[in-house]
Every structure is written in structure tokens, then in C-alpha cells.
C-alpha atoms as a PDB file:
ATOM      1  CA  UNK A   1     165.919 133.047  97.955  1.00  0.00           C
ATOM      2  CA  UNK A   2     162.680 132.759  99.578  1.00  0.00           C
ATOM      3  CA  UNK A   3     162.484 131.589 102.769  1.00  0.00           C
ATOM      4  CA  UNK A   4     159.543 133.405 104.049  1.00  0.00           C
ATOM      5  CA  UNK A   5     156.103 133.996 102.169  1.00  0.00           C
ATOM      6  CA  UNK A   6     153.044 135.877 103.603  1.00  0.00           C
ATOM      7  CA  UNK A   7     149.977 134.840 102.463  1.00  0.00           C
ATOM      8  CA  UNK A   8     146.312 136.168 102.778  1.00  0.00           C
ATOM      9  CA  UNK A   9     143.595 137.026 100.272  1.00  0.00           C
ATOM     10  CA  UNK A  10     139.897 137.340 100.954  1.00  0.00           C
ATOM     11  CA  UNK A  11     137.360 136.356 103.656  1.00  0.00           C
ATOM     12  CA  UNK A  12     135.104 133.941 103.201  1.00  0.00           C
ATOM     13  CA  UNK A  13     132.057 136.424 103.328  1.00  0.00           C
ATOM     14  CA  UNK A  14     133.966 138.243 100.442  1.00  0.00           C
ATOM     15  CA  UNK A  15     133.181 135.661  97.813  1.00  0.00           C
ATOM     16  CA  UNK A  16     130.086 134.433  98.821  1.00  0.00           C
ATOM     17  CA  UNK A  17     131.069 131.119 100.231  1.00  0.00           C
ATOM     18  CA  UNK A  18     129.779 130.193 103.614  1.00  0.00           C
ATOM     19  CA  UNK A  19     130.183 126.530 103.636  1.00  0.00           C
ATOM     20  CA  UNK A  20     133.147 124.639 103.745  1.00  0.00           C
ATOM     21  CA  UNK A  21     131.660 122.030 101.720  1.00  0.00           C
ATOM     22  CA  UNK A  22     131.580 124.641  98.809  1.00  0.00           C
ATOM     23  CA  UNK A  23     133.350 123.570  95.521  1.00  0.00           C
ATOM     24  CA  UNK A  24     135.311 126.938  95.274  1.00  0.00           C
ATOM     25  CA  UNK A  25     137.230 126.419  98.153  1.00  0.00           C
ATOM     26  CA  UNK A  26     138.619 122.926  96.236  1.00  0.00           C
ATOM     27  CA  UNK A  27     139.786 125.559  93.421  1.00  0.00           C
ATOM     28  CA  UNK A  28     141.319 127.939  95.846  1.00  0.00           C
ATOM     29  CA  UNK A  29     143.416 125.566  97.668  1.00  0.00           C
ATOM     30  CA  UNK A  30     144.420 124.245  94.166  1.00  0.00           C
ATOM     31  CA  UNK A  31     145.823 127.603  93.295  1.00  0.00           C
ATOM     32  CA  UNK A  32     147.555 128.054  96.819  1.00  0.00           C
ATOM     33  CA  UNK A  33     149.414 124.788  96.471  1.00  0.00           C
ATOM     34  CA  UNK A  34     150.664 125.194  92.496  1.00  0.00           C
ATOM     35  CA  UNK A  35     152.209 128.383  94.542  1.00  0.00           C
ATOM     36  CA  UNK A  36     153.501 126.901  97.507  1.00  0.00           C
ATOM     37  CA  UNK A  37     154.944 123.861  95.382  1.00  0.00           C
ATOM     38  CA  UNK A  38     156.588 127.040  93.515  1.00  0.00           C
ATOM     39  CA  UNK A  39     157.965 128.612  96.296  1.00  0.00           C
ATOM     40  CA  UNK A  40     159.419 125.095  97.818  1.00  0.00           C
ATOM     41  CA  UNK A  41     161.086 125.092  94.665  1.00  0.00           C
ATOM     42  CA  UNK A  42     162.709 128.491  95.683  1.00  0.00           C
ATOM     43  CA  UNK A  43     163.522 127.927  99.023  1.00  0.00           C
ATOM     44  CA  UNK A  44     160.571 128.210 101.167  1.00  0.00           C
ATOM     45  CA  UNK A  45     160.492 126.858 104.785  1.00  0.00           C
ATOM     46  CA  UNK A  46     157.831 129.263 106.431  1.00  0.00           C
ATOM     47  CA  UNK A  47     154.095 130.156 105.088  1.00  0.00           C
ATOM     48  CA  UNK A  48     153.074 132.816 107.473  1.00  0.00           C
ATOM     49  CA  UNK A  49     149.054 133.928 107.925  1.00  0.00           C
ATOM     50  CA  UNK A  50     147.352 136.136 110.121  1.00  0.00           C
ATOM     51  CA  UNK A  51     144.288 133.694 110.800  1.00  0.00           C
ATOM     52  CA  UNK A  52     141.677 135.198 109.203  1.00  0.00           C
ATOM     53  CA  UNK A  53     138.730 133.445 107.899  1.00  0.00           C
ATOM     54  CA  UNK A  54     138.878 132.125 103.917  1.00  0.00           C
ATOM     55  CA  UNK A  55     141.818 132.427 101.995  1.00  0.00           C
ATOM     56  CA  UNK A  56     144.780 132.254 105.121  1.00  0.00           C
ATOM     57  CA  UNK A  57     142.998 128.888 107.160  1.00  0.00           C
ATOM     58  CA  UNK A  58     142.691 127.102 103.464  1.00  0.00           C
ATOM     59  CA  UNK A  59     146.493 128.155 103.140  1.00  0.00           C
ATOM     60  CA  UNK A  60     146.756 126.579 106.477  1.00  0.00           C
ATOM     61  CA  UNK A  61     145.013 123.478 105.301  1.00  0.00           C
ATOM     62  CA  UNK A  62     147.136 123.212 102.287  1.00  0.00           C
ATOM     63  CA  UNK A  63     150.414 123.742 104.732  1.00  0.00           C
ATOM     64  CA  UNK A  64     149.144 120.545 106.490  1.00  0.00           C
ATOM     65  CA  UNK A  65     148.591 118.633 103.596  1.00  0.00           C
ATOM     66  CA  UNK A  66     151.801 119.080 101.719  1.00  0.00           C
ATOM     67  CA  UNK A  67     153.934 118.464 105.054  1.00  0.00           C
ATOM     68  CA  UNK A  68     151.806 115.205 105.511  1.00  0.00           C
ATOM     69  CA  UNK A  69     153.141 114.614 101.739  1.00  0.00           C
ATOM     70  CA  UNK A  70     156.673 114.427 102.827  1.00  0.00           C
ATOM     71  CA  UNK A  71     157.221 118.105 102.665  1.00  0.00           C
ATOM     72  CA  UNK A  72     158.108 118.458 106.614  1.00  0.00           C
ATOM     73  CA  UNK A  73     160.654 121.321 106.226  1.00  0.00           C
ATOM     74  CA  UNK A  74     157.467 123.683 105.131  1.00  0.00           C
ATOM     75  CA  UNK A  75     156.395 125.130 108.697  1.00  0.00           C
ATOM     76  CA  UNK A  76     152.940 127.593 109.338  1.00  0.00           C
ATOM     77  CA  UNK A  77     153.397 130.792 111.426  1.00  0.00           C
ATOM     78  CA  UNK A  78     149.970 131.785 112.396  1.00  0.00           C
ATOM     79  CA  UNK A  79     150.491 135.858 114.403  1.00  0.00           C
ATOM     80  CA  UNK A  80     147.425 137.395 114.832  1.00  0.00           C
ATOM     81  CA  UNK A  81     146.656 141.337 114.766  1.00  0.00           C
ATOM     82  CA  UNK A  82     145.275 140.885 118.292  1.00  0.00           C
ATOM     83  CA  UNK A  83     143.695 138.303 121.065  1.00  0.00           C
ATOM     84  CA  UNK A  84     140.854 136.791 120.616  1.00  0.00           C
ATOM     85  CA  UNK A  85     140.512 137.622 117.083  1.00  0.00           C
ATOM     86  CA  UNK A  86     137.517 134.834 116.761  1.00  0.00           C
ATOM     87  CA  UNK A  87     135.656 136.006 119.820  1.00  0.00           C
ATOM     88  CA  UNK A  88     132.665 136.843 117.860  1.00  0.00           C
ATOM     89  CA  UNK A  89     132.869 134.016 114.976  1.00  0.00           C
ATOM     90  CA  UNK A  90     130.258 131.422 115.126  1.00  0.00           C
ATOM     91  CA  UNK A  91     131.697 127.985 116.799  1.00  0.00           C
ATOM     92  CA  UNK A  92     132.259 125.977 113.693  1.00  0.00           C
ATOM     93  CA  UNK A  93     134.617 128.785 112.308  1.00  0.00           C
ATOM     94  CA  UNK A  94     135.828 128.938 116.472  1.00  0.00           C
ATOM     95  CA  UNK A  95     136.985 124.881 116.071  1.00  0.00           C
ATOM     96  CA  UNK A  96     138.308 124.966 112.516  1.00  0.00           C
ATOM     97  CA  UNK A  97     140.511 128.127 113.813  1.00  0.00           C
ATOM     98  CA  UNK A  98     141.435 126.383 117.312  1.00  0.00           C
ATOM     99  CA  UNK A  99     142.429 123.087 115.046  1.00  0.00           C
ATOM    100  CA  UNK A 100     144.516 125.648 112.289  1.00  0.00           C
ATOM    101  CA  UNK A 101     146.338 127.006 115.877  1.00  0.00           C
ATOM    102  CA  UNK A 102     147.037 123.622 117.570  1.00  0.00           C
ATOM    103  CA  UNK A 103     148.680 122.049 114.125  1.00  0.00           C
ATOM    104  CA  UNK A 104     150.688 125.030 113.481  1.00  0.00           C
ATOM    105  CA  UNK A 105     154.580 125.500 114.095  1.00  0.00           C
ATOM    106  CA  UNK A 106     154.393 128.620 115.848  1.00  0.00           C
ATOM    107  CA  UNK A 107     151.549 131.166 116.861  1.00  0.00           C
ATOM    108  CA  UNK A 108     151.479 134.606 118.606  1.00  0.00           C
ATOM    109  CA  UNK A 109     149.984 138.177 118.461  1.00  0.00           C
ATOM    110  CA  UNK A 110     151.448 141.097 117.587  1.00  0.00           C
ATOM    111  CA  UNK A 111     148.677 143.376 119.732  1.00  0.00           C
ATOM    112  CA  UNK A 112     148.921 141.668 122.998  1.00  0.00           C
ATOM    113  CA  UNK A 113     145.031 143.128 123.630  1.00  0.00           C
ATOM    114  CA  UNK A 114     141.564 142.225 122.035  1.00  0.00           C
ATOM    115  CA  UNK A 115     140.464 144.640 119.479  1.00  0.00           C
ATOM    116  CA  UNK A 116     140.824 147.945 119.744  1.00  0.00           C
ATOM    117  CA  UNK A 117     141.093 149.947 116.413  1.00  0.00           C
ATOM    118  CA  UNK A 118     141.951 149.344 112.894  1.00  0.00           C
ATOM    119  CA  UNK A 119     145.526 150.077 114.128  1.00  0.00           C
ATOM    120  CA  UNK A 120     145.806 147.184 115.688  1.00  0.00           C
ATOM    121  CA  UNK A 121     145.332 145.446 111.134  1.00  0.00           C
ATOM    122  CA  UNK A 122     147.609 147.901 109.574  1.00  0.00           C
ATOM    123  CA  UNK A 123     150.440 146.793 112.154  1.00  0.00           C
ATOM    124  CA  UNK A 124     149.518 143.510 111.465  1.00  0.00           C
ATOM    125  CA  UNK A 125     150.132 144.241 107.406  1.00  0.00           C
ATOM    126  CA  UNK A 126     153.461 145.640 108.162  1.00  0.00           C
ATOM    127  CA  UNK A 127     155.361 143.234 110.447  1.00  0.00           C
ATOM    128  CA  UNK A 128     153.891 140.577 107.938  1.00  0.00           C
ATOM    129  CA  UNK A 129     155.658 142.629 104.740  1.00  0.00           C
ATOM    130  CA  UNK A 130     158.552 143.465 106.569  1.00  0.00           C
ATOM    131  CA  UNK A 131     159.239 139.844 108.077  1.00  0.00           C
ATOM    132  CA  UNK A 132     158.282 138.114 104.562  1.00  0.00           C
ATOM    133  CA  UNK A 133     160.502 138.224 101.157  1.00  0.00           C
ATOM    134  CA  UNK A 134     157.572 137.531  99.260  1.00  0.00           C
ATOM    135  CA  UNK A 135     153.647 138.504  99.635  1.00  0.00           C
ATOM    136  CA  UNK A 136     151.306 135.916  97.944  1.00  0.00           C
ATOM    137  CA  UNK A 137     148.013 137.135  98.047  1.00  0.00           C
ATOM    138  CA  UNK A 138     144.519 135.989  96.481  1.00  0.00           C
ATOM    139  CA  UNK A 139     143.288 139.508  95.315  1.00  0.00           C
ATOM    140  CA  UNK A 140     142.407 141.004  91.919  1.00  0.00           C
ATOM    141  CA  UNK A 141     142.683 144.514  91.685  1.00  0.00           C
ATOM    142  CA  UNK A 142     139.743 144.532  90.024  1.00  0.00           C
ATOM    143  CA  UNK A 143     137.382 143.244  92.175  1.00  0.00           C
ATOM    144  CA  UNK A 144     137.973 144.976  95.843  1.00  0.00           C
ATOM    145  CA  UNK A 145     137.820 143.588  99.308  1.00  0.00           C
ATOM    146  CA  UNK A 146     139.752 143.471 102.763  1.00  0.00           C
ATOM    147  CA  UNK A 147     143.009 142.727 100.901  1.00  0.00           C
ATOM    148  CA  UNK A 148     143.401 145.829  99.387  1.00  0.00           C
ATOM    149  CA  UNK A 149     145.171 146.913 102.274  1.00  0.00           C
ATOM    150  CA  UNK A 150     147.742 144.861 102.360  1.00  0.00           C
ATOM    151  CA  UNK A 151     148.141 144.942  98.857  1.00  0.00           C
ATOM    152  CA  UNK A 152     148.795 148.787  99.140  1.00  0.00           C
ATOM    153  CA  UNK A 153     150.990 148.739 101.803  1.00  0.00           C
ATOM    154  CA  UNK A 154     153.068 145.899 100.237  1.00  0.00           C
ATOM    155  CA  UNK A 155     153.321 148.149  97.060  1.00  0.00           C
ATOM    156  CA  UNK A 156     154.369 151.148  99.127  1.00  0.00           C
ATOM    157  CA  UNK A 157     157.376 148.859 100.752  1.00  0.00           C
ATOM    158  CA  UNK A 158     158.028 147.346  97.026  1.00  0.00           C
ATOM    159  CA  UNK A 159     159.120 151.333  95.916  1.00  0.00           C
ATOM    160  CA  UNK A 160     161.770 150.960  98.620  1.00  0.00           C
ATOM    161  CA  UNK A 161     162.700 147.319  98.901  1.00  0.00           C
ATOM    162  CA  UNK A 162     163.655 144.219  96.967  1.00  0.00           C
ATOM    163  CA  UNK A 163     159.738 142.438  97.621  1.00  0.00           C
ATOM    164  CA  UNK A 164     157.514 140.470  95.442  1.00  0.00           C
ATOM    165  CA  UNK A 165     154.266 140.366  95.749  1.00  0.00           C
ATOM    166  CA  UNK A 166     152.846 137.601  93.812  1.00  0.00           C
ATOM    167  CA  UNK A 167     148.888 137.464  92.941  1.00  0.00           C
ATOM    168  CA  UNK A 168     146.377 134.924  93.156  1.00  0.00           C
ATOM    169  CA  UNK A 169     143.466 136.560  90.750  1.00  0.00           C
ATOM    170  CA  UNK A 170     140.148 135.196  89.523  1.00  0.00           C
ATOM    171  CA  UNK A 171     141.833 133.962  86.020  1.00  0.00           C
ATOM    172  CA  UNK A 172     144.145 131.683  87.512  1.00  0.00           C
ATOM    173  CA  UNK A 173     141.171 130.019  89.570  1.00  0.00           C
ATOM    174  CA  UNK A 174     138.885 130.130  85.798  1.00  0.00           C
ATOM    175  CA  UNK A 175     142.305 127.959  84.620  1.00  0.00           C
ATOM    176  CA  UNK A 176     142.432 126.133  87.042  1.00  0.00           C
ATOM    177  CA  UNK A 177     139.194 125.241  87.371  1.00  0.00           C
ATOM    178  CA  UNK A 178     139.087 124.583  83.692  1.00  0.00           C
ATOM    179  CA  UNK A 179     141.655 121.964  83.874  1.00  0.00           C
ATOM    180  CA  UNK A 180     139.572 120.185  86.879  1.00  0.00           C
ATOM    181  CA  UNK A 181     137.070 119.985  84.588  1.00  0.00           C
ATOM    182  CA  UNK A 182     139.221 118.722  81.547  1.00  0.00           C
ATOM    183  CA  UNK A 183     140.823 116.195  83.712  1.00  0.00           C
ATOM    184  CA  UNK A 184     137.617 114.912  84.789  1.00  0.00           C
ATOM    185  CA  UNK A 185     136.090 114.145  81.807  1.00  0.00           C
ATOM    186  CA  UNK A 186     139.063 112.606  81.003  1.00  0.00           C
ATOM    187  CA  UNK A 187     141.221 114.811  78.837  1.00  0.00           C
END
């Protein structure tokens, strides 16, 4: 059973988009909710993200959404590797993080300090594997970026440990966006 799923995937930056109003983001959340909808089905009750910019505030988003759908038991964890993580993000990515932190069910930090060192991201990668049963994550192998890391070390605790990592790649989002398309022109 999965009660707990980690999710994360890539920045923003990472794929180019810079505006929320940007179509992609539509097929992201898409593929994030097929998942979630999945993992309900399996038990599911907490979604928990780190707050980074892109992939884990749209996760957020799509959290919100599907509990104002009726799906109330589904709660967001947002822990952060450190304070103040946005300090230096311009203020529309400051509000749409504060209004992420106010909806969600629970936040914290792990490093009670600003930044420090990259130490402060690889702790945050293991407490998220080792208090998740399942890693979703919106990486392809193929195409590298900040989730790499995570993806590694959640490999490393698969060799020992009954964890899935499930991935969110660029073919499901060509599907998927496919499909948008069909359904559009009214297929």
C-alpha cells in the first residue's frame, strides 16, 4: 500500500518555461494527476514536495484541485531543505510559493538555517526517500537536470529496500498531449 508518495521533477528554468500562462504546464499537471488518481487508487493520503519551483508547486496545484473535487483525504506535505528557500526568487514566484504554503496540510524544514551548502539538498533527498513508499518524479534519464539527484539516491535506497520509483518522462507528456489534441478536435 501506498500511503506516502514523494514527488519532484524539474525546475521551471529546466524546460524553458517561465510563464505560468505557458501551455506545457497544462500537460504537466495532466500527467501528475493521471498519477495521483493512480496512487488514490492504491492508497494514497499524503503527496509530499520539497517546494521547489516547476514540477513540485504544479503537484501542489493539482493536490488542491483534486481535494476541491471531493478527494479531501489526499493531504500536501510541503518540508523544505532549508529557510527561506525563496529568498532570492522574484515576487510572483515569492506569492505563488507563500499561497502553495498557506493551502497546504503541513509544512516544515528539515535544515532549520538558510542555505548553507549542497548538504543541506542531499538531506533533503533522503528524509523524502526514506519517509515515502513511492518516488514519482518528472525526469527522463535522458535528458539531465536537478532531478538526477534524487533519482540516484532513490535508486541507491531501491538496491536495499522495497521502493518504487515511478517516472514522469517526456513520452508520457507527447501522449498526453496528443490526446489533448485528439479530444479537441473532437475525436
Amino acid at each position: 500500500m501506498i500511503k506516502v508518495a514523494a514527488v519532484s521533477g524539474y525546475k521551471m528554468y529546466e524546460l524553458g518555461i517561465f510563464k505560468k500562462s505557458d501551455q506545457r504546464i497544462d500537460i504537466i499537471k495532466t500527467a501528475l494527476r493521471k498519477n495521483f488518481l493512480s496512487l488514490l487508487n492504491e492508497g494514497l493520503e499524503w503527496i509530499l514536495i520539497s517546494g521547489g519551483l516547476g514540477t513540485e508547486l504544479w503537484a501542489a496545484e493539482v493536490v488542491f484541485s483534486l481535494q476541491e473535487e471531493g478527494y479531501e483525504g489526499l493531504k500536501l506535505a510541503v518540508i523544505t531543505p532549508f529557510l527561506d528557500q525563496e529568498q532570492n526568487w522574484n515576487d510572483e514566484n515569492k506569492a505563488w510559493y507563500q499561497s502553495v504554503l498557506q493551502r497546504a496540510d503541513y509544512v516544515n524544514s528539515i535544515s532549520k538555517k538558510p542555505y548553507e551548502k549542497p548538504w543541506q539538498f542531499r538531506l533533503k533527498n533522503q528524509f523524502f526517500i526514506e519517509k515515502s513508499d513511492l518516488l514519482l518524479l518528472f525526469y527522463d534519464p535522458e535528458r539531465e537536470g536537478s532531478p538526477k539527484y534524487l533519482y540516484e539516491a532513490a535508486g541507491k535506497h531501491q538496491e536495499s529496500h522495497n521502493y518504487e520509483i515511478r517516472l514522469i518522462d517526456f513520452y508520457e507528456l507527447q501522449e498526453i498531449y496528443e490526446e489533448e489534441r485528439l479530444k479537441k478536435q473532437g475525436f
